[in-house]
Protein backbone atom coordinates (compact mmCIF):
# COMPACT_ATOMS: atom_id res chain seq x y z
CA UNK A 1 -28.33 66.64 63.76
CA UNK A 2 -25.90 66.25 66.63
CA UNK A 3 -23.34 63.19 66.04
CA UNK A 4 -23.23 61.09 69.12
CA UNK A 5 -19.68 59.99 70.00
CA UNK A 6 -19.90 56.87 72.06
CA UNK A 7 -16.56 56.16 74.38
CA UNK A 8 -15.15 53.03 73.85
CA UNK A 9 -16.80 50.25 76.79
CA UNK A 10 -13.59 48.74 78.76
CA UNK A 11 -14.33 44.67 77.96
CA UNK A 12 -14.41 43.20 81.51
CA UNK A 13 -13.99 39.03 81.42
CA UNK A 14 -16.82 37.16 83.30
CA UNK A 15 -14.29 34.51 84.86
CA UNK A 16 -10.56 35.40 85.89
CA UNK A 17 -8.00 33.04 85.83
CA UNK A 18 -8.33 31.68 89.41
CA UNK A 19 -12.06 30.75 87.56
CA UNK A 20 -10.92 29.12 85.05
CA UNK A 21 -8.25 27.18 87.29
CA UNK A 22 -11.01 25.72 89.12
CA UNK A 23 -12.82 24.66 86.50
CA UNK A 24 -10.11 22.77 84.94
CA UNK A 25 -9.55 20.97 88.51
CA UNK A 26 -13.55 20.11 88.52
CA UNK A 27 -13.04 18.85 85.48
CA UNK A 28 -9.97 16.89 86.45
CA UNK A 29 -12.22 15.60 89.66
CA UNK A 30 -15.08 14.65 87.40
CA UNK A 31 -12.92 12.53 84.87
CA UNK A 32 -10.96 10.85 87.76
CA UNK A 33 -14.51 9.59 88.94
CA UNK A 34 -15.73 8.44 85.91
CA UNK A 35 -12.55 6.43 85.03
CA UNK A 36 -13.03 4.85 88.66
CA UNK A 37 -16.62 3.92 87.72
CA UNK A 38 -15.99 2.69 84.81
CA UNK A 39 -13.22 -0.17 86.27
CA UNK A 40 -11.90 -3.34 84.41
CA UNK A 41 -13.34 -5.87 82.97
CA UNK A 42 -13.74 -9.49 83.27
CA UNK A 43 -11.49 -11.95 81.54
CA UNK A 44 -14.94 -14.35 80.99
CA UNK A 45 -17.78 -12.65 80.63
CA UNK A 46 -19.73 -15.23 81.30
CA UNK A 47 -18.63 -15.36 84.89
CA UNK A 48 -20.39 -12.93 87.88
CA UNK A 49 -17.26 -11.86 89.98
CA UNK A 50 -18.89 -9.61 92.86
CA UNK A 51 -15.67 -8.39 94.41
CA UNK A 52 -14.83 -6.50 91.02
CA UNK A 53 -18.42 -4.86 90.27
CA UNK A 54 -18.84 -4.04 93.93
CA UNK A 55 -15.40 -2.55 94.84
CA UNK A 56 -14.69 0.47 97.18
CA UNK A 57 -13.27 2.81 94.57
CA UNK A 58 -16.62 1.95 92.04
CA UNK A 59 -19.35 2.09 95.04
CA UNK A 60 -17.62 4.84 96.98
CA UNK A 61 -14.64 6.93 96.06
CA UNK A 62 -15.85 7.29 92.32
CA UNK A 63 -18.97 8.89 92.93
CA UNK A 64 -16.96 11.31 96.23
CA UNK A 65 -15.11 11.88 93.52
CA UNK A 66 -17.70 13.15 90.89
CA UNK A 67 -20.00 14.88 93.57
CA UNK A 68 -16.31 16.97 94.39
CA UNK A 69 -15.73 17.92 90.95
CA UNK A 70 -19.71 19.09 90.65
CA UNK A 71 -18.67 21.28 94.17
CA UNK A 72 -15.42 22.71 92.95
CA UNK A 73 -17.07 23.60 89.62
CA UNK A 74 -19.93 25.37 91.23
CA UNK A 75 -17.67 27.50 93.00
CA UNK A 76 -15.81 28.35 89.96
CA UNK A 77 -18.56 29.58 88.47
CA UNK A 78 -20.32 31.65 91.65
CA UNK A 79 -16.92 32.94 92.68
CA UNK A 80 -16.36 36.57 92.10
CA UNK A 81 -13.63 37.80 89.91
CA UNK A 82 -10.71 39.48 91.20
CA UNK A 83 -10.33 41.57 88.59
């Protein structure tokens, strides 16, 4: 019988590094929200204090900034490699 001689496949990488550069910014995006949501707490927890559960950065600039991060890592992941 005839030996088959395979050539060697060339390994191509599914994600370059301008992939994996976004990704680590998503991620960045994503863990900048998530600190914002999470905010302070009170000194007496037995006391409501509206102004600090209901602040900008909790209602409104922490989730822009985790709905960015879900974007940017998205297009990490469906752009094409340049490879």
């Amino acid at each position: 019988m005839a030996q088959k001689h395979e050539t060697p496949s060339t390994k191509q990488n599914l994600f370059g590094k301008s992939n994996f550069i976004l990704m680590i910014v998503g991620l960045i995006f994503l863990a900048i929200g998530v600190v914002l949501m999470a905010g302070g707490k009170s000194s007496d927890p037995s006391v409501f204090n509206p102004k600090e559960v209901y602040s900008t950065s909790r209602i409104t600039l922490a989730p822009i900034m985790i709905i960015a991060g879900f974007i940017v890592e998205i297009i990490a992941i469906m752009k094409k490699n340049d490879q």
